[in-house]
C-alpha atoms as a PDB file:
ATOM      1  CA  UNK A   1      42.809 118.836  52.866  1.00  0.00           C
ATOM      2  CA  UNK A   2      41.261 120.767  55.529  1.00  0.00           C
ATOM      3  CA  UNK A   3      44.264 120.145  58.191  1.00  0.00           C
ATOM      4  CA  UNK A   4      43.810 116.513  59.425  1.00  0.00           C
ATOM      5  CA  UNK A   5      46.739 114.579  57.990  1.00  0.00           C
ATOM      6  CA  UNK A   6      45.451 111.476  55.836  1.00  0.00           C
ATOM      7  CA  UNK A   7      46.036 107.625  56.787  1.00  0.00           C
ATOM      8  CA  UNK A   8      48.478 107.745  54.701  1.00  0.00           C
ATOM      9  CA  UNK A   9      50.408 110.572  56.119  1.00  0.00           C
ATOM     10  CA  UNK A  10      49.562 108.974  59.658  1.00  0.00           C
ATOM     11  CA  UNK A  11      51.468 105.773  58.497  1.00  0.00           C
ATOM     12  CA  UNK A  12      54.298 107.488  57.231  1.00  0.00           C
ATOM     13  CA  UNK A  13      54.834 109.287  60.459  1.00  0.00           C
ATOM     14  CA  UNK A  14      54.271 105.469  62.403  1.00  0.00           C
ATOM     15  CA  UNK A  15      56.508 103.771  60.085  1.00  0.00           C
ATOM     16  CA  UNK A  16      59.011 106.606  60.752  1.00  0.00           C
ATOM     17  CA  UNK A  17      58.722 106.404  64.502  1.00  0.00           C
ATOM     18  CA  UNK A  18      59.410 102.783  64.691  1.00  0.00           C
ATOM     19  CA  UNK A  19      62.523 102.965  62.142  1.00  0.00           C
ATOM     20  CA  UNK A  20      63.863 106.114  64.157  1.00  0.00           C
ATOM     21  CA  UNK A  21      63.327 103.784  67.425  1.00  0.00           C
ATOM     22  CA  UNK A  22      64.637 101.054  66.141  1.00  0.00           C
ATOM     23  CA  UNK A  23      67.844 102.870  64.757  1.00  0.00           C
ATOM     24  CA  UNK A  24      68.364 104.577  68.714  1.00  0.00           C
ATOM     25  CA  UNK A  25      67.924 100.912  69.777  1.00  0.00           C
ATOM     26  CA  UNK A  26      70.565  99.458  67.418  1.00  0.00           C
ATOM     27  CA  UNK A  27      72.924 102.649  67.864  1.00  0.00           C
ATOM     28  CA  UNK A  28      72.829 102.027  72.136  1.00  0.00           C
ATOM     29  CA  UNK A  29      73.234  98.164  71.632  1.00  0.00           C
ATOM     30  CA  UNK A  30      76.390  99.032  69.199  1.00  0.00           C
ATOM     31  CA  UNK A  31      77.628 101.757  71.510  1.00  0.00           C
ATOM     32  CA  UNK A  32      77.261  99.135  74.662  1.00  0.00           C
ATOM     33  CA  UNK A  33      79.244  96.287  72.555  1.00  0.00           C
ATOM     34  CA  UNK A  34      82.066  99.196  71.952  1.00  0.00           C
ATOM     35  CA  UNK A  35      82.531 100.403  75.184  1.00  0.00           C
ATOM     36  CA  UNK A  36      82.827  96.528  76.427  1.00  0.00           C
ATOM     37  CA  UNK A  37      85.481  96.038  73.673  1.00  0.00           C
ATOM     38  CA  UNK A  38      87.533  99.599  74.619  1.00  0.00           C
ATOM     39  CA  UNK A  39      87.420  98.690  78.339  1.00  0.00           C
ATOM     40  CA  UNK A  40      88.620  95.158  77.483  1.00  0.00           C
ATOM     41  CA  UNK A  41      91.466  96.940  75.457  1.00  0.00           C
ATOM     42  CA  UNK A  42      92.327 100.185  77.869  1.00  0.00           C
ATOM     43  CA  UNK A  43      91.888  97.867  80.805  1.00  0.00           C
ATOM     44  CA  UNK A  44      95.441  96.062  80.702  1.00  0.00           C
ATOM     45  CA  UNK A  45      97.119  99.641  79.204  1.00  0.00           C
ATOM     46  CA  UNK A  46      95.724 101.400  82.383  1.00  0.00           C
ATOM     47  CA  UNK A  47      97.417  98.758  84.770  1.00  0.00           C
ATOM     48  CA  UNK A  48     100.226  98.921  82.353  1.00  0.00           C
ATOM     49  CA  UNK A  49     100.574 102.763  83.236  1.00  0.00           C
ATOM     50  CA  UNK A  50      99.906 102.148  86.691  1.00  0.00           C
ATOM     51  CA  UNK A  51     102.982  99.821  87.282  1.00  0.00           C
ATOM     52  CA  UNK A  52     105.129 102.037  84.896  1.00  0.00           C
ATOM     53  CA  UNK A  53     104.805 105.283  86.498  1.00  0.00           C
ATOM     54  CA  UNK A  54     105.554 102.896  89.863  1.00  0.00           C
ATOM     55  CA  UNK A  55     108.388 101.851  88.332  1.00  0.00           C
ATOM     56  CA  UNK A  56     109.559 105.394  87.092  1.00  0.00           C
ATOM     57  CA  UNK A  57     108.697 106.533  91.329  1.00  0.00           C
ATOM     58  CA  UNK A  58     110.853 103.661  92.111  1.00  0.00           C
ATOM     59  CA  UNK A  59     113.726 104.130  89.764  1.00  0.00           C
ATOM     60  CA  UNK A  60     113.851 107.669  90.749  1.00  0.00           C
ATOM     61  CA  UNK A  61     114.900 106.914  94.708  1.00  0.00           C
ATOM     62  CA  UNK A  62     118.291 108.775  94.925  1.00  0.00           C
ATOM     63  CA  UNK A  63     119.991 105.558  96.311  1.00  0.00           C
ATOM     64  CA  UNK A  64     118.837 103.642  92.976  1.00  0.00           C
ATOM     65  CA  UNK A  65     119.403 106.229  91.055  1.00  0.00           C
ATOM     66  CA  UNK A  66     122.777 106.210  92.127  1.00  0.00           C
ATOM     67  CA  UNK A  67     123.506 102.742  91.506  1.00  0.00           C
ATOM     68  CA  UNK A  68     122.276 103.112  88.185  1.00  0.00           C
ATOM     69  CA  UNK A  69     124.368 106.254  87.434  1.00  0.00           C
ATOM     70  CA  UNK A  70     127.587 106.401  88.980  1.00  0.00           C
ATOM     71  CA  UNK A  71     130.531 104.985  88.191  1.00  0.00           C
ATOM     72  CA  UNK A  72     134.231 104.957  89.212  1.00  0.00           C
ATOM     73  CA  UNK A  73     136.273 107.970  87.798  1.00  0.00           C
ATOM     74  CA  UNK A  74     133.461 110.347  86.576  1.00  0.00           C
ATOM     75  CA  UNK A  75     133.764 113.471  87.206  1.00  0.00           C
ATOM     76  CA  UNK A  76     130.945 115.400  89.465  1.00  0.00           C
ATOM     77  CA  UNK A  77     129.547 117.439  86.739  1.00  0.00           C
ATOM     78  CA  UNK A  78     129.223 114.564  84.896  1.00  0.00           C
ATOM     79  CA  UNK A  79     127.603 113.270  87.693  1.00  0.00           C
ATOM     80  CA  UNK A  80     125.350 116.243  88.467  1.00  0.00           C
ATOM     81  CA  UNK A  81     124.130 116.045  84.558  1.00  0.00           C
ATOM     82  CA  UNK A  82     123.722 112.079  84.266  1.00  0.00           C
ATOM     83  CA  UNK A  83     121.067 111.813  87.819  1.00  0.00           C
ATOM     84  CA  UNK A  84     119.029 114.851  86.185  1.00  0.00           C
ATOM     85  CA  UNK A  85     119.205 113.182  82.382  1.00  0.00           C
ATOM     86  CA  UNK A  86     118.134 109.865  83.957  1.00  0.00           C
ATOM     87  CA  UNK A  87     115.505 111.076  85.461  1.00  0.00           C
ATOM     88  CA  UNK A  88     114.041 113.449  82.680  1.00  0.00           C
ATOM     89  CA  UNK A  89     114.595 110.826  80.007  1.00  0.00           C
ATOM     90  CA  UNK A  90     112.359 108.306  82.020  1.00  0.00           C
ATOM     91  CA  UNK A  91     109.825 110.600  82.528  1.00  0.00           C
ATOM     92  CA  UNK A  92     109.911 111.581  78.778  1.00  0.00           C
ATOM     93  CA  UNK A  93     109.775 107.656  78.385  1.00  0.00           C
ATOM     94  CA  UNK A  94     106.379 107.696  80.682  1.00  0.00           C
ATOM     95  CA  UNK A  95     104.971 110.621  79.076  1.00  0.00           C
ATOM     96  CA  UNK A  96     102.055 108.389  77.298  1.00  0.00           C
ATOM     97  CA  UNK A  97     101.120 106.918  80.718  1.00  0.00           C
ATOM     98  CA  UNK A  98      99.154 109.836  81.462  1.00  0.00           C
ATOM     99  CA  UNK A  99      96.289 109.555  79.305  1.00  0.00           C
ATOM    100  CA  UNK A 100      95.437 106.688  81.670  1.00  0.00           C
ATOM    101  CA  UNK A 101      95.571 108.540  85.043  1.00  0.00           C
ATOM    102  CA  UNK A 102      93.872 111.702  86.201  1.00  0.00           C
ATOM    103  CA  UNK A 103      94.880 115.432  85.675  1.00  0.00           C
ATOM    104  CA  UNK A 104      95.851 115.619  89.663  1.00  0.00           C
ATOM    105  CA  UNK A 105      98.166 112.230  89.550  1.00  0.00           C
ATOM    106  CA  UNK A 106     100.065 113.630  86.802  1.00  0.00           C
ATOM    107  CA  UNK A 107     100.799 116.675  88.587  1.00  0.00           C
ATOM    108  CA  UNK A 108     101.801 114.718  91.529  1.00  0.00           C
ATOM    109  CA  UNK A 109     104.123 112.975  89.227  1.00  0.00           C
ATOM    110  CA  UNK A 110     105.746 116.063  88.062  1.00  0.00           C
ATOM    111  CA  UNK A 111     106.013 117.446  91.643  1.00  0.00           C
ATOM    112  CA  UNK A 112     107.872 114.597  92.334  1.00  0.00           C
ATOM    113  CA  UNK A 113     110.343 114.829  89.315  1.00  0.00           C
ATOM    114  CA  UNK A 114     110.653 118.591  90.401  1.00  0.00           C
ATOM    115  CA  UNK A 115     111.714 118.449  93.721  1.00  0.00           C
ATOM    116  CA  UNK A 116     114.206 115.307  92.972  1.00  0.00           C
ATOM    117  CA  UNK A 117     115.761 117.647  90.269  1.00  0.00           C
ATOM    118  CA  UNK A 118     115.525 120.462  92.852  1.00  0.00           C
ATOM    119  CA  UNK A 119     117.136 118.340  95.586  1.00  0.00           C
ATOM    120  CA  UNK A 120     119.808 116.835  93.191  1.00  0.00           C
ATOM    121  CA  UNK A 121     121.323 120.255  92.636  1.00  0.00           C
ATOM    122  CA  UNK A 122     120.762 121.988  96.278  1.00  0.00           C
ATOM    123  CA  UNK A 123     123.171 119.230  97.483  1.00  0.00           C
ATOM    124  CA  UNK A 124     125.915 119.885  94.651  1.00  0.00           C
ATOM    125  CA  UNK A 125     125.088 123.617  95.409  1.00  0.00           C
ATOM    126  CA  UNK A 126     125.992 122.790  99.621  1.00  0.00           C
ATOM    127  CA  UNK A 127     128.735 120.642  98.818  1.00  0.00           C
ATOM    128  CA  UNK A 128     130.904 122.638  96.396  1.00  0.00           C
ATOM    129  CA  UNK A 129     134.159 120.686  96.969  1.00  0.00           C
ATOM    130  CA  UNK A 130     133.296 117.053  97.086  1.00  0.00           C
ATOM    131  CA  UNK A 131     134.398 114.990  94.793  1.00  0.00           C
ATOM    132  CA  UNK A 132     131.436 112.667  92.335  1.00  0.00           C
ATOM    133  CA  UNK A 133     132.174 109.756  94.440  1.00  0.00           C
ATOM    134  CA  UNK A 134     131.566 111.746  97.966  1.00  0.00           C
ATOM    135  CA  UNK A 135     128.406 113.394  95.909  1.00  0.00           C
ATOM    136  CA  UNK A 136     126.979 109.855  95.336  1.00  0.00           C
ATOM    137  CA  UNK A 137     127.093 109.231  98.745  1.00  0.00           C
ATOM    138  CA  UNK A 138     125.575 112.224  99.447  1.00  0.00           C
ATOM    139  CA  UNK A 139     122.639 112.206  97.253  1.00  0.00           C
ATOM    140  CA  UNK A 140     122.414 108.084  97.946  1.00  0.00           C
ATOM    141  CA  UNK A 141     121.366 109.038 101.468  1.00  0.00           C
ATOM    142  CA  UNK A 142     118.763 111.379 100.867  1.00  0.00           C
ATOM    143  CA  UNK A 143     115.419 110.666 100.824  1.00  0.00           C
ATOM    144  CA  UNK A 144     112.279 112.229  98.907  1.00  0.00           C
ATOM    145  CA  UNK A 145     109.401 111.909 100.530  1.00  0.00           C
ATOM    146  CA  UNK A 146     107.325 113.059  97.651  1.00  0.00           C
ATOM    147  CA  UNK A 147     107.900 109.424  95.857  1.00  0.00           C
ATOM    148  CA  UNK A 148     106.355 107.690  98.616  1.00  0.00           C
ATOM    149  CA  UNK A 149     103.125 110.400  98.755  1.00  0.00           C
ATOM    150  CA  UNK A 150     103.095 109.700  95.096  1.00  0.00           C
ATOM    151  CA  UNK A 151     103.258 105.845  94.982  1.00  0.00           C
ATOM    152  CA  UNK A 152     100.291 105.912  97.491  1.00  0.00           C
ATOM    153  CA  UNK A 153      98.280 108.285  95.589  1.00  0.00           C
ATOM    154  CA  UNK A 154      99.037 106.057  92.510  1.00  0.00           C
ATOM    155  CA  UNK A 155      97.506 102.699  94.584  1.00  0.00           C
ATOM    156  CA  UNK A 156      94.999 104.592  96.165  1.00  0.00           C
ATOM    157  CA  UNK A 157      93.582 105.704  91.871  1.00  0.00           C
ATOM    158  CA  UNK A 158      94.695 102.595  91.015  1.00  0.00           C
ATOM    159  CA  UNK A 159      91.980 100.549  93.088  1.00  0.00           C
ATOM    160  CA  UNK A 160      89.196 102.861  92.456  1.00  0.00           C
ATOM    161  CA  UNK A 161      89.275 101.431  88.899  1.00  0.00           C
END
């Protein structure tokens, strides 16, 4: 051989080409009829986790919260302890939801769990003496502004999808 490659060489490397092409080919097509399949799967899951973590913002308002929570005869500790288990359990609940929604959302979502815990036990804190059924009032009345911001920012990712 004095360094040019023989026909047969040359059709070796041709017939290579065109298999390797042909295998790139068949590997996109496959990889374009899985990605329609996943988004026609994590598609309804992502709404799904949109309208739960609404849902867990919404359940979370301190006059539903309330509602769900109090009742006649407890005592304020127990209270105190049953808005601040509600409220972790459900997030607990929610926790898969976040593969669905972006890094930033999440952290909104925990801001907004934070500063209802926070809130929930400044007002037992400033009102040392009431009774659970005054505290319900209490805490009923307040508002946290933070589920709002959040609910918005939730819409606002929700339609860019």
């Amino acid at each position: 051989m004095t360094g040019i490659l023989s026909t047969s060489s040359w059709v070796l490397i041709i017939v290579g080409l065109v298999v390797f092409g042909g295998m790139l080919i068949f590997g996109k097509k496959k990889k374009q009829k899985k990605n329609v399949e996943v988004s026609e799967t994590v598609a309804p899951l992502m709404i799904q986790a949109f309208e739960r973590l609404v849902l867990y913002l919404e359940r979370m308002r301190f006059s539903v919260l309330v509602k769900r929570v109090f009742m006649p005869g407890m005592s304020r500790n127990d209270l105190q302890f049953s808005l601040i288990q509600s409220i972790q359990d459900e997030l607990e609940h929610n926790l898969a939801q976040r593969l669905y929604i972006s890094e930033e959302l999440w952290m909104m979502i925990i801001m907004t769990k934070d500063e209802a815990l926070k809130s929930i036990n400044e007002a037992f804190g400033a009102n040392p003496e009431a009774d659970a059924a005054t505290m319900a009032q209490i805490i009923a009345s307040m508002s946290n502004s933070y589920i709002d911001r959040t609910v918005i920012a939730i819409k606002k990712e929700f339609n860019e999808i």
